[in-house]
N, C-alpha and C. Protein backbone atom coordinates (compact mmCIF):
# COMPACT_ATOMS: atom_id res chain seq x y z
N UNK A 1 0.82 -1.19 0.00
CA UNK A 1 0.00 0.00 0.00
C UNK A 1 0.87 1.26 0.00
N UNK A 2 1.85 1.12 1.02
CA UNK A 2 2.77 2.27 0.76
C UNK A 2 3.63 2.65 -0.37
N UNK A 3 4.22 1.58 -0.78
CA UNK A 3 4.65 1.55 -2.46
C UNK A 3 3.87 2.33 -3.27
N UNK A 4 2.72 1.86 -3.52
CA UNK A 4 1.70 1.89 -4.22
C UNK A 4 1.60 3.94 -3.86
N UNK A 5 1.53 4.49 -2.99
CA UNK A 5 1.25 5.87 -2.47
C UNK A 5 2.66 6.12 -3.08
N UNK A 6 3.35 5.85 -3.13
CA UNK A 6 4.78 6.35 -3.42
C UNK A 6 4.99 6.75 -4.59
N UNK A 7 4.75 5.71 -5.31
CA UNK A 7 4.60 5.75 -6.86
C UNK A 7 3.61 6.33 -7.65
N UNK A 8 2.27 6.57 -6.93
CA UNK A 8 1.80 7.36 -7.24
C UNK A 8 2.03 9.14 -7.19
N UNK A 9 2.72 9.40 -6.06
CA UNK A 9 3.74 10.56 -5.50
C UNK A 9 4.44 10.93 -6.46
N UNK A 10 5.00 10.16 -6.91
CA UNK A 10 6.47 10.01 -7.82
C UNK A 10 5.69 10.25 -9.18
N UNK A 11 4.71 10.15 -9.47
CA UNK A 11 4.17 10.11 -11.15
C UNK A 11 3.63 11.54 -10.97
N UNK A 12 2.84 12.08 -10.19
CA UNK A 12 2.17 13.63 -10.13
C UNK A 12 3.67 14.17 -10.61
N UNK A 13 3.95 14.13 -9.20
CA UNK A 13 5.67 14.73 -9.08
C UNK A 13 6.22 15.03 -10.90
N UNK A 14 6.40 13.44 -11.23
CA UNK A 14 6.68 14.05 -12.66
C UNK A 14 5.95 14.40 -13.68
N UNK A 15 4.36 14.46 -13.64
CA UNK A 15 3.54 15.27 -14.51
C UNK A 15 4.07 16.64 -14.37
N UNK A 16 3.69 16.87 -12.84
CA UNK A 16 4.42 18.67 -13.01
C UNK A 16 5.18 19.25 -13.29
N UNK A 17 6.51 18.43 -12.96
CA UNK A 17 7.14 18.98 -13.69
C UNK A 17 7.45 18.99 -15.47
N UNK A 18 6.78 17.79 -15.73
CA UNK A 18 6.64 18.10 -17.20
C UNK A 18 5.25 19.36 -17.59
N UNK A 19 4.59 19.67 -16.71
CA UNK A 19 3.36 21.13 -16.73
C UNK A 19 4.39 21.88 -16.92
N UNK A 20 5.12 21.89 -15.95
CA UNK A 20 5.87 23.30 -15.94
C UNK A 20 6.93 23.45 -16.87
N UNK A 21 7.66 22.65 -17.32
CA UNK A 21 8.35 22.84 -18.62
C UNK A 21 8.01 23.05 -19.44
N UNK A 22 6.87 22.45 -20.11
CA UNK A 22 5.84 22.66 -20.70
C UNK A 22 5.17 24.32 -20.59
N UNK A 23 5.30 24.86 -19.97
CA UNK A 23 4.92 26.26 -19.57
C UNK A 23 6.10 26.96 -19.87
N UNK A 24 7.19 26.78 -19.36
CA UNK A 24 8.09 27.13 -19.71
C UNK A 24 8.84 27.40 -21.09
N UNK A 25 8.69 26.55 -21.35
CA UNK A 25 8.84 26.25 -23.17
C UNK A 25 8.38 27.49 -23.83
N UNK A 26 6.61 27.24 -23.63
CA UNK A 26 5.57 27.93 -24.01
C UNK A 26 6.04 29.97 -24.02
N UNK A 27 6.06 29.98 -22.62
CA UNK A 27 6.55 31.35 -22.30
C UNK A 27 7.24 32.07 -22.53
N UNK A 28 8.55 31.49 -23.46
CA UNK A 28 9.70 31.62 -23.54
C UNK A 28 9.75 31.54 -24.86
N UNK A 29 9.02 31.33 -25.66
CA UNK A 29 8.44 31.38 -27.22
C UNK A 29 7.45 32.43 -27.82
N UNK A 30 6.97 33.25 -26.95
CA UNK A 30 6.19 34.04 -27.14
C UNK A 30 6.74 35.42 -27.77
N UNK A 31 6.27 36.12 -28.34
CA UNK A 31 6.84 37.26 -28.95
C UNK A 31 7.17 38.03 -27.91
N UNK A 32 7.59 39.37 -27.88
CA UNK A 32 7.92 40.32 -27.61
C UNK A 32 6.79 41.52 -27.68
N UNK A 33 6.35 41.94 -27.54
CA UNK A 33 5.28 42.84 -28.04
C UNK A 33 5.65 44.55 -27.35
N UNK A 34 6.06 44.12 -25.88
CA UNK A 34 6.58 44.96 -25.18
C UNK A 34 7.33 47.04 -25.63
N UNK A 35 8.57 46.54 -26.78
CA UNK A 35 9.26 47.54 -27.62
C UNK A 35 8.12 47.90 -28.46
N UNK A 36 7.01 47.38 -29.15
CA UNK A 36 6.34 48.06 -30.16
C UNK A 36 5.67 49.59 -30.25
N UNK A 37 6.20 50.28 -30.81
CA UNK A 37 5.84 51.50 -30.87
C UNK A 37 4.05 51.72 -30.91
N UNK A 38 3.63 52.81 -30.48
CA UNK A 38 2.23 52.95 -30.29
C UNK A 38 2.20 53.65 -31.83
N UNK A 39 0.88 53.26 -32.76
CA UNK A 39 0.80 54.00 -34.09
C UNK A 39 0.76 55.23 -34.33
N UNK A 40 0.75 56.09 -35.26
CA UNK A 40 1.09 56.97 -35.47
C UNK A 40 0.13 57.66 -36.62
N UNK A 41 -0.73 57.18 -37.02
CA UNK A 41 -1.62 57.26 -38.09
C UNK A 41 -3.27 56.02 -38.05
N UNK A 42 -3.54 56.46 -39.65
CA UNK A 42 -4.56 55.73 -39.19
C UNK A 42 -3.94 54.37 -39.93
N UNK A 43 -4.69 53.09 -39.23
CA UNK A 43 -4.64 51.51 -40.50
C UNK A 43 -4.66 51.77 -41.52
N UNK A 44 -3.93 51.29 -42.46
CA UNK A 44 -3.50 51.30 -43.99
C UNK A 44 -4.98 50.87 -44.44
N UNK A 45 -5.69 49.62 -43.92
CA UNK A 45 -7.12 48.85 -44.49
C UNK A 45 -8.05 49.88 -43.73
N UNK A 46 -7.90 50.40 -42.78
CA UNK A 46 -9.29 51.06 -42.24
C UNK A 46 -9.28 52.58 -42.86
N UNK A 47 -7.80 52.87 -43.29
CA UNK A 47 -8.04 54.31 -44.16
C UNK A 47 -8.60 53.94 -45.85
N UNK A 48 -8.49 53.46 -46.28
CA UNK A 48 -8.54 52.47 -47.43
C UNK A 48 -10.16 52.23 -47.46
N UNK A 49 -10.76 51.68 -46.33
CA UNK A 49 -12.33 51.40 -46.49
C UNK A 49 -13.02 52.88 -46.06
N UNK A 50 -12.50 53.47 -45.19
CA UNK A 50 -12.63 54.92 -45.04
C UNK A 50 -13.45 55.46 -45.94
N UNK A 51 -12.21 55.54 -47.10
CA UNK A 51 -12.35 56.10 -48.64
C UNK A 51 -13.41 55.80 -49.09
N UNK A 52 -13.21 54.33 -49.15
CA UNK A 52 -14.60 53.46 -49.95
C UNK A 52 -15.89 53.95 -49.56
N UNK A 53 -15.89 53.65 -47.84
CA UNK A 53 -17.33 54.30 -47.35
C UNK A 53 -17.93 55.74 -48.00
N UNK A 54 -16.61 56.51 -47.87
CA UNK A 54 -17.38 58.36 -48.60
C UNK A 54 -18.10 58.36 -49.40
N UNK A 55 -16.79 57.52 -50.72
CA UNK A 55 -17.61 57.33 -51.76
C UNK A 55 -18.89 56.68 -52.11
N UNK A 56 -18.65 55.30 -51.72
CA UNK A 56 -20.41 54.16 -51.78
C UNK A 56 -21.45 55.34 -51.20
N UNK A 57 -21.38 56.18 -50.06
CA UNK A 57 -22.31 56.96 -49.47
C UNK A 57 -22.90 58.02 -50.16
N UNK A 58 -21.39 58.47 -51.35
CA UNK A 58 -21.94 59.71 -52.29
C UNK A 58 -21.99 59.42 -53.04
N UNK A 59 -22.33 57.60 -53.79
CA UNK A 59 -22.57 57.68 -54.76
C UNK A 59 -24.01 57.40 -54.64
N UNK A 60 -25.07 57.30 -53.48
CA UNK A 60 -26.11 57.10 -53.66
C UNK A 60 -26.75 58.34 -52.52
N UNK A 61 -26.10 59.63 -53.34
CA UNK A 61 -26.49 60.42 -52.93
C UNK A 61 -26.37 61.01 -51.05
N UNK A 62 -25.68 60.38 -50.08
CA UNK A 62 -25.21 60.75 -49.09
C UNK A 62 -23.90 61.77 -48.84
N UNK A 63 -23.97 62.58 -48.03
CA UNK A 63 -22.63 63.42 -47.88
C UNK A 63 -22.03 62.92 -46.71
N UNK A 64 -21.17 62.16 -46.49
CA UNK A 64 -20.83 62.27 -45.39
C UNK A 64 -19.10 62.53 -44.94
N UNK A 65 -19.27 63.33 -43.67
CA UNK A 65 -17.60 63.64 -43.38
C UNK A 65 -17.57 63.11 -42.35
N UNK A 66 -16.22 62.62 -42.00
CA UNK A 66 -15.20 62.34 -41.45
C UNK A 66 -14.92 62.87 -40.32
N UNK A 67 -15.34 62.77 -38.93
CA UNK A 67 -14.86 63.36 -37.94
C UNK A 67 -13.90 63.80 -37.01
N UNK A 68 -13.55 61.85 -37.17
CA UNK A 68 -12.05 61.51 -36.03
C UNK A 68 -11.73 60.48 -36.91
N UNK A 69 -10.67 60.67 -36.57
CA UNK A 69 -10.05 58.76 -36.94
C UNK A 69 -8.69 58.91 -35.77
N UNK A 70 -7.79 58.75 -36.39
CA UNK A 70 -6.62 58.37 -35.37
C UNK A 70 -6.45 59.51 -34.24
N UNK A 71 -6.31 59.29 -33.27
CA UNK A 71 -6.50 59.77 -32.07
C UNK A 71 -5.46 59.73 -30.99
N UNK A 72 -4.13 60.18 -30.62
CA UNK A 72 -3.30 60.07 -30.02
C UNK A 72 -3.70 59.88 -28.28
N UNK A 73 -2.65 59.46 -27.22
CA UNK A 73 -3.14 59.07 -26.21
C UNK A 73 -3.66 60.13 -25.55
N UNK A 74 -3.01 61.09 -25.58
CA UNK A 74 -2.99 62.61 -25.01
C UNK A 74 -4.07 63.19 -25.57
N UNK A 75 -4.88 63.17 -26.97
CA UNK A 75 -5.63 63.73 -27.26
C UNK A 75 -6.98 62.59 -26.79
N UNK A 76 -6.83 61.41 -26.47
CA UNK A 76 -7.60 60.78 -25.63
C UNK A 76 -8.06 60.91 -24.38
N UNK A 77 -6.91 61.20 -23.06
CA UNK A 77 -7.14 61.36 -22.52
C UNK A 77 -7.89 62.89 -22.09
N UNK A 78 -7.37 63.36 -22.79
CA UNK A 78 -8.62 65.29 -23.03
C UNK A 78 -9.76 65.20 -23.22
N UNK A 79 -10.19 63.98 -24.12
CA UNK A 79 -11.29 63.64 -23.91
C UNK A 79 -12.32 62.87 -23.03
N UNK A 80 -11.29 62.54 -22.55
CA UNK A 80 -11.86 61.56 -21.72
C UNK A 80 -12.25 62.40 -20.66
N UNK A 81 -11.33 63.45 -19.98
CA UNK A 81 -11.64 64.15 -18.90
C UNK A 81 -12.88 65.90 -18.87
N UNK A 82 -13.05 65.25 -20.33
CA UNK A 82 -14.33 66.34 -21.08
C UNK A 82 -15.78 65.51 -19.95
N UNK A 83 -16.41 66.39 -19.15
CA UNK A 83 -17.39 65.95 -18.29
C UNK A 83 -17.15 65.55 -16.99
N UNK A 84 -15.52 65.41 -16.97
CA UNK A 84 -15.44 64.56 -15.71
C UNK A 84 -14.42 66.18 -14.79
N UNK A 85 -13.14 66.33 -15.24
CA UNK A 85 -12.90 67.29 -14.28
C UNK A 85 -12.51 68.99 -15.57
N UNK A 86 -12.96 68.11 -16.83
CA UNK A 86 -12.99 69.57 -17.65
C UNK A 86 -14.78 69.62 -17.46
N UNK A 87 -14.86 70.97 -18.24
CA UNK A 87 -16.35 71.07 -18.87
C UNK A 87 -16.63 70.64 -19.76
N UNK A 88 -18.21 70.37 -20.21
CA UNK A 88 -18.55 69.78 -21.04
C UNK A 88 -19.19 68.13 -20.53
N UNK A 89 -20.05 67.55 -21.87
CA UNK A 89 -20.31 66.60 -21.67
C UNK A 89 -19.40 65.07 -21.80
N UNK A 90 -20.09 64.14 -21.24
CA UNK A 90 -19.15 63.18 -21.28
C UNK A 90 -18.88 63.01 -22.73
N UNK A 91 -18.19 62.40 -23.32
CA UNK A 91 -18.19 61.35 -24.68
C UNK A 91 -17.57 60.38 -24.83
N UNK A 92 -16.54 60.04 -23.71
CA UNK A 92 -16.32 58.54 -24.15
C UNK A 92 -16.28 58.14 -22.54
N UNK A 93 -15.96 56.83 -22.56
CA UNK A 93 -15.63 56.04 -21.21
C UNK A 93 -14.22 55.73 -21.39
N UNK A 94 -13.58 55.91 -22.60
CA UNK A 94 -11.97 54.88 -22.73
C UNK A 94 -11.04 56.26 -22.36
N UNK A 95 -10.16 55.99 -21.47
CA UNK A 95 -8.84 56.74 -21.02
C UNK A 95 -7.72 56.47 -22.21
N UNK A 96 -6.72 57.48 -22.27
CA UNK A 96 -5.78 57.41 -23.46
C UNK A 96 -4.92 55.94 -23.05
N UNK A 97 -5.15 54.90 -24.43
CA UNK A 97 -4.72 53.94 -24.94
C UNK A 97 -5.61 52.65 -24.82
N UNK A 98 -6.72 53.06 -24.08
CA UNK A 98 -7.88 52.23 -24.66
C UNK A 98 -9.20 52.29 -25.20
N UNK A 99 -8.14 53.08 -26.61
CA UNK A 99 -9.50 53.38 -27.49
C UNK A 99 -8.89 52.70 -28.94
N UNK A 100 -9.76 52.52 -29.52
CA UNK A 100 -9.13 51.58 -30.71
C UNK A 100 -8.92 52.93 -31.69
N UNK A 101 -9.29 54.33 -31.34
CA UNK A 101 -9.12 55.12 -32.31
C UNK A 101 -7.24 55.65 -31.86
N UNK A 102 -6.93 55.24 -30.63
CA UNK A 102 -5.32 55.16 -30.34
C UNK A 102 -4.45 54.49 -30.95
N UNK A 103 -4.91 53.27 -31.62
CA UNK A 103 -4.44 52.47 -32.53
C UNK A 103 -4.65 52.35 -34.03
N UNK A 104 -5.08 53.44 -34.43
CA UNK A 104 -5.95 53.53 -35.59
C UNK A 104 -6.75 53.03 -36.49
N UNK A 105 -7.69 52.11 -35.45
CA UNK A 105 -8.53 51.26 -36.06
C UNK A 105 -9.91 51.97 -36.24
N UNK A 106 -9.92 53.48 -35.89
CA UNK A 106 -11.51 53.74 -35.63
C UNK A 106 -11.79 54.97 -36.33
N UNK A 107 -13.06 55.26 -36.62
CA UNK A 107 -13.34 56.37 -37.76
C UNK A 107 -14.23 56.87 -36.85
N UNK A 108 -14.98 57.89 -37.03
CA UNK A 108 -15.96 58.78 -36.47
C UNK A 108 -16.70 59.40 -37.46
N UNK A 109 -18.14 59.58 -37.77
CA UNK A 109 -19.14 60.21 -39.05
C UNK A 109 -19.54 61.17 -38.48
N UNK A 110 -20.40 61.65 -39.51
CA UNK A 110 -21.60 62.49 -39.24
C UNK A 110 -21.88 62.89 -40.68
N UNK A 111 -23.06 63.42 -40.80
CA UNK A 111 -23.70 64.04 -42.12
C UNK A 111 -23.59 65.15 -42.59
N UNK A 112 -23.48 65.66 -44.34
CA UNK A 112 -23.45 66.81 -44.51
C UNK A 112 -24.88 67.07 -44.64
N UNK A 113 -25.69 68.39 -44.23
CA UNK A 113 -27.20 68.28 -44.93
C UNK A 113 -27.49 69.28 -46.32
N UNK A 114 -28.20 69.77 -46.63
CA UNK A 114 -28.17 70.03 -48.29
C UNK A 114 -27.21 71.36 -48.32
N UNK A 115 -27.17 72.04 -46.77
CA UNK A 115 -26.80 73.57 -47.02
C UNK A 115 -25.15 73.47 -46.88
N UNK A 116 -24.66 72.02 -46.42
CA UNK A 116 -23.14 71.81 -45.79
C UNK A 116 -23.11 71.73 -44.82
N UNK A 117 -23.88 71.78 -43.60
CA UNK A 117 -23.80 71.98 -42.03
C UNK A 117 -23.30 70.22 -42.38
N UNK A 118 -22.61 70.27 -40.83
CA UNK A 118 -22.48 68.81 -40.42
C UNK A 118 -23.53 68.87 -39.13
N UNK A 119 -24.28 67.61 -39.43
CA UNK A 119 -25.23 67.14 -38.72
C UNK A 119 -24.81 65.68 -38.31
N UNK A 120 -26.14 65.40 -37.06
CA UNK A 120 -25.64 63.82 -36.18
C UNK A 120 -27.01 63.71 -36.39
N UNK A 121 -28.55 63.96 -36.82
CA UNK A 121 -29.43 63.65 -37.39
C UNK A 121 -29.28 62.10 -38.10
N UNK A 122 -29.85 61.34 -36.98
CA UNK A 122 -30.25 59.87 -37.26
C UNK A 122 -31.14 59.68 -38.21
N UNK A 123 -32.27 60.96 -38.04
CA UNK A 123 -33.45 60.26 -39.17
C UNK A 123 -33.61 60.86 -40.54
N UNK A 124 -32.30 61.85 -40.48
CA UNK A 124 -32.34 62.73 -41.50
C UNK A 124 -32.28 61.96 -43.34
N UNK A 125 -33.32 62.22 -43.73
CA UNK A 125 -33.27 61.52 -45.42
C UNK A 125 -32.69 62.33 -46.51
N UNK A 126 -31.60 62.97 -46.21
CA UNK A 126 -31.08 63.76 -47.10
C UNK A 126 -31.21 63.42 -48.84
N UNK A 127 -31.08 61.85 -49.21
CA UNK A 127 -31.12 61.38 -50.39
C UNK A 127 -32.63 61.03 -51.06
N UNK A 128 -33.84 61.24 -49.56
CA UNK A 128 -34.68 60.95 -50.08
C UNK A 128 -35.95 59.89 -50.96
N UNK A 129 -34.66 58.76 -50.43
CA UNK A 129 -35.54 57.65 -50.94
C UNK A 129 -36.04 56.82 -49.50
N UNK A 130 -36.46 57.29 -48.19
CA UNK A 130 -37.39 56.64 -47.85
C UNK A 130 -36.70 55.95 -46.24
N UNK A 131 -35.72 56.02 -46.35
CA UNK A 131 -34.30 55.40 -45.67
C UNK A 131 -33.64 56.62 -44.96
N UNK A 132 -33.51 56.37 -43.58
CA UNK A 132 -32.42 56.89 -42.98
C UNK A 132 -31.04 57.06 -43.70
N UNK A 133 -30.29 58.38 -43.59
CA UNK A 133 -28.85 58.23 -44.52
C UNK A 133 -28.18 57.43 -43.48
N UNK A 134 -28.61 58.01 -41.92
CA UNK A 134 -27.51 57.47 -41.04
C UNK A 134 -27.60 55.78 -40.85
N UNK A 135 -29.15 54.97 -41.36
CA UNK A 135 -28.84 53.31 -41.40
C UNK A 135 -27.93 53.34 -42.45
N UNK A 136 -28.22 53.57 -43.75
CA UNK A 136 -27.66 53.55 -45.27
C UNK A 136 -25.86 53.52 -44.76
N UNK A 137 -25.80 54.49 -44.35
CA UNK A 137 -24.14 54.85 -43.54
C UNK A 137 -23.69 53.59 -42.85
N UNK A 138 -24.22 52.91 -41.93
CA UNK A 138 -24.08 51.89 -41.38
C UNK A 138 -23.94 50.65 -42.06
N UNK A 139 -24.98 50.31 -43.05
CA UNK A 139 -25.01 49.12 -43.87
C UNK A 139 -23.64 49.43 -44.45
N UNK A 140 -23.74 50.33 -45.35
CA UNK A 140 -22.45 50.43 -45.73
C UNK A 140 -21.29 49.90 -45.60
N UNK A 141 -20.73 50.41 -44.07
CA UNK A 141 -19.84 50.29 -43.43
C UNK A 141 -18.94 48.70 -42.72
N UNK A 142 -20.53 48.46 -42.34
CA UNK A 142 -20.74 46.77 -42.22
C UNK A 142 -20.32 46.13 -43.06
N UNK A 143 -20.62 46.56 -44.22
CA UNK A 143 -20.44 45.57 -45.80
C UNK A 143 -18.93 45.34 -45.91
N UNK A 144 -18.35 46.78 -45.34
CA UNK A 144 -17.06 47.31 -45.56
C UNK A 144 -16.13 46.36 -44.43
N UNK A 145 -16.47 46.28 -43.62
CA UNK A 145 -15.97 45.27 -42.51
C UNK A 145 -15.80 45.85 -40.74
N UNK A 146 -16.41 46.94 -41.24
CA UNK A 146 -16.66 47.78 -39.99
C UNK A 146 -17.37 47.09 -38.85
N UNK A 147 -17.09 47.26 -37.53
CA UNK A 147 -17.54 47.28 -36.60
C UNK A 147 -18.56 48.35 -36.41
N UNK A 148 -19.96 48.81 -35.28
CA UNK A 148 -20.66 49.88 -35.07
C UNK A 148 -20.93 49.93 -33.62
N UNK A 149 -20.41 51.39 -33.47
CA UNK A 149 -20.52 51.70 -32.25
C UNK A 149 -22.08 51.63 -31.54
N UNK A 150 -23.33 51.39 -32.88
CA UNK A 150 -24.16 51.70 -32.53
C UNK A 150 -25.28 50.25 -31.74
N UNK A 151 -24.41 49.29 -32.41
CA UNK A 151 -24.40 48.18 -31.98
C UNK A 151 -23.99 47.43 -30.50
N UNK A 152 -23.47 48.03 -30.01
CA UNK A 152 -22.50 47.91 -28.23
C UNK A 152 -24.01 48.24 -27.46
N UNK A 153 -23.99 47.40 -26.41
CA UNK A 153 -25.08 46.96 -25.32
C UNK A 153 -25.16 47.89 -24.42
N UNK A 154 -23.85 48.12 -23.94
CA UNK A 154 -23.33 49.59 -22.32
C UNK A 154 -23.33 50.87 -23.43
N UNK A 155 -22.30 51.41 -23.91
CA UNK A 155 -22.24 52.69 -24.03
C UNK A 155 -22.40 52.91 -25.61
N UNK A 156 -23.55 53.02 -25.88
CA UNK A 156 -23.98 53.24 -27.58
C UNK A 156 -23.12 54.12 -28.09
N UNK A 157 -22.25 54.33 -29.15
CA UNK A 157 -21.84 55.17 -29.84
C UNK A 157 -21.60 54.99 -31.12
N UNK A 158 -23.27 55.67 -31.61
CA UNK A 158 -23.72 55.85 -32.99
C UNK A 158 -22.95 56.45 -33.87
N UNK A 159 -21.82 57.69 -33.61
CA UNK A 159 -21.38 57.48 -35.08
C UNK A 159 -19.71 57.07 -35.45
N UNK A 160 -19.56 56.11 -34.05
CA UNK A 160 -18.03 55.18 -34.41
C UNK A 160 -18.02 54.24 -35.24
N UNK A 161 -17.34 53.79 -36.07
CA UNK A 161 -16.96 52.91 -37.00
C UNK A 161 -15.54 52.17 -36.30
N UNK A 162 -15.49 51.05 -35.94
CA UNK A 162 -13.95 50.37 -36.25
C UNK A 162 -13.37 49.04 -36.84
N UNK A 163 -12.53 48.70 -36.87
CA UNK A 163 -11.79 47.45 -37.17
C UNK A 163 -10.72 46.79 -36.42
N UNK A 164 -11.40 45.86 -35.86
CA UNK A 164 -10.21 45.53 -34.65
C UNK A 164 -9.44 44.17 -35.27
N UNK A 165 -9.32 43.85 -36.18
CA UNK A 165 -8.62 43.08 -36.94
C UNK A 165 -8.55 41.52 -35.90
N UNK A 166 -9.81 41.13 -35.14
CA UNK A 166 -9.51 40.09 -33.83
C UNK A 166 -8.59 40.48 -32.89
N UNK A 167 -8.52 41.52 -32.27
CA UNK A 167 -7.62 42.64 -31.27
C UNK A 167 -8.56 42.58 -30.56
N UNK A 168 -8.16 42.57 -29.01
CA UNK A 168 -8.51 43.28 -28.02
C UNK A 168 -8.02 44.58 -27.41
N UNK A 169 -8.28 44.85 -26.77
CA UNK A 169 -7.76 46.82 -26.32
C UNK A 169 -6.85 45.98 -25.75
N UNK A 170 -6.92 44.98 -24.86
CA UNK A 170 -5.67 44.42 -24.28
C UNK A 170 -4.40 43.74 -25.03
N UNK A 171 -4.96 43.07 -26.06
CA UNK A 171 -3.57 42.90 -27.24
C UNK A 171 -3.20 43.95 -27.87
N UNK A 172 -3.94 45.12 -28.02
CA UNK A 172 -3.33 46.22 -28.39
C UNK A 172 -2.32 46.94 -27.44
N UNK A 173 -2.78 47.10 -26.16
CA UNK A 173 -1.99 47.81 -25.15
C UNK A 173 -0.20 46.97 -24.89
N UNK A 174 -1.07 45.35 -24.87
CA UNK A 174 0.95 44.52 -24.99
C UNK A 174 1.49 44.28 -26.24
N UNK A 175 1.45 45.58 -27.67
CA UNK A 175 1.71 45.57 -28.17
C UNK A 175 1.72 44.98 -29.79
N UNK A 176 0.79 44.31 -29.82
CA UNK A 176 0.15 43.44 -30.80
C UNK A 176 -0.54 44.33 -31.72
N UNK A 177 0.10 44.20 -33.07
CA UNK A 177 -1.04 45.28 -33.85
C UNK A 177 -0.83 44.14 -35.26
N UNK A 178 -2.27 44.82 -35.71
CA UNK A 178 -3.07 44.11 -36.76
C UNK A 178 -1.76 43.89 -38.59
């Protein structure tokens, strides 16, 4: 019986340590992500569908501009503190470097209306056939491979667009880009 406990002792014993080498191995194979510079512009593919979106939008009669796209940490965090210890209302919840527009995965809209104003008019039918411009804007975008802010459960934000290329804010922050 005691044998028997022994040898069983002796076999864990060496599973773990084959776990842990095994971990080891693993850990020790992993990239680096750490040195990667934070971006500096917007995504080569998300400026690229950008484009596409303007156009598909004005070619069926939509105007639409361009609000934000790449967004530095510093100009994040200004925003971020818009409502909280600046004035003004809130507009985002993400602190500088967890916003995907820090990494330049994210666009920002709004509408031109017939006179040029930029408008955030959801139901506005500028083109007139019957349809919201701002769904039309969306389908679009979707088609395009966009993500929609308008889509998110907690903090709706109708006129973000992004592309997180299977990124998390957290593989973005240890350096991992698309």
């Amino acid at each position: 019986m005691r044998k028997k406990r022994k040898k069983r002792g002796r076999t864990i014993f060496i599973i773990l340590i084959f776990f842990f080498i095994l971990l080891l191995y693993w850990k020790l194979n992993q990239p680096d992500y750490s040195k990667v510079p934070m971006p500096t512009g917007l995504n080569p593919v998300v400026e690229e569908n950008k484009d596409i979106l303007v156009k598909k939008a004005g070619d069926i009669g939509i105007r639409v501009v361009i609000t934000e796209d790449f967004r530095s940490v510093e100009e994040q965090d200004r925003l971020y503190e818009q409502g909280r210890t600046r004035e003004g209302s809130v507009v985002t919840n993400a602190k500088g470097g967890e916003s995907y527009h820090n990494y330049g995965l994210a666009i920002d809209f709004a509408l031109l209306d017939i006179n040029g104003a930029v408008i955030w008019d959801m139901k506005y039918d500028g083109n007139g056939n019957g349809k919201t411009d701002w769904s039309e804007v969306v389908e679009i975008a979707k088609e395009l491979g966009f993500q929609w802010g308008g889509d998110w459960t907690n903090f709706k934000d109708y006129p973000h667009f992004q592309m997180d290329f299977g990124l998390s804010i957290e593989d973005l922050q240890r350096g991992k880009r698309p």
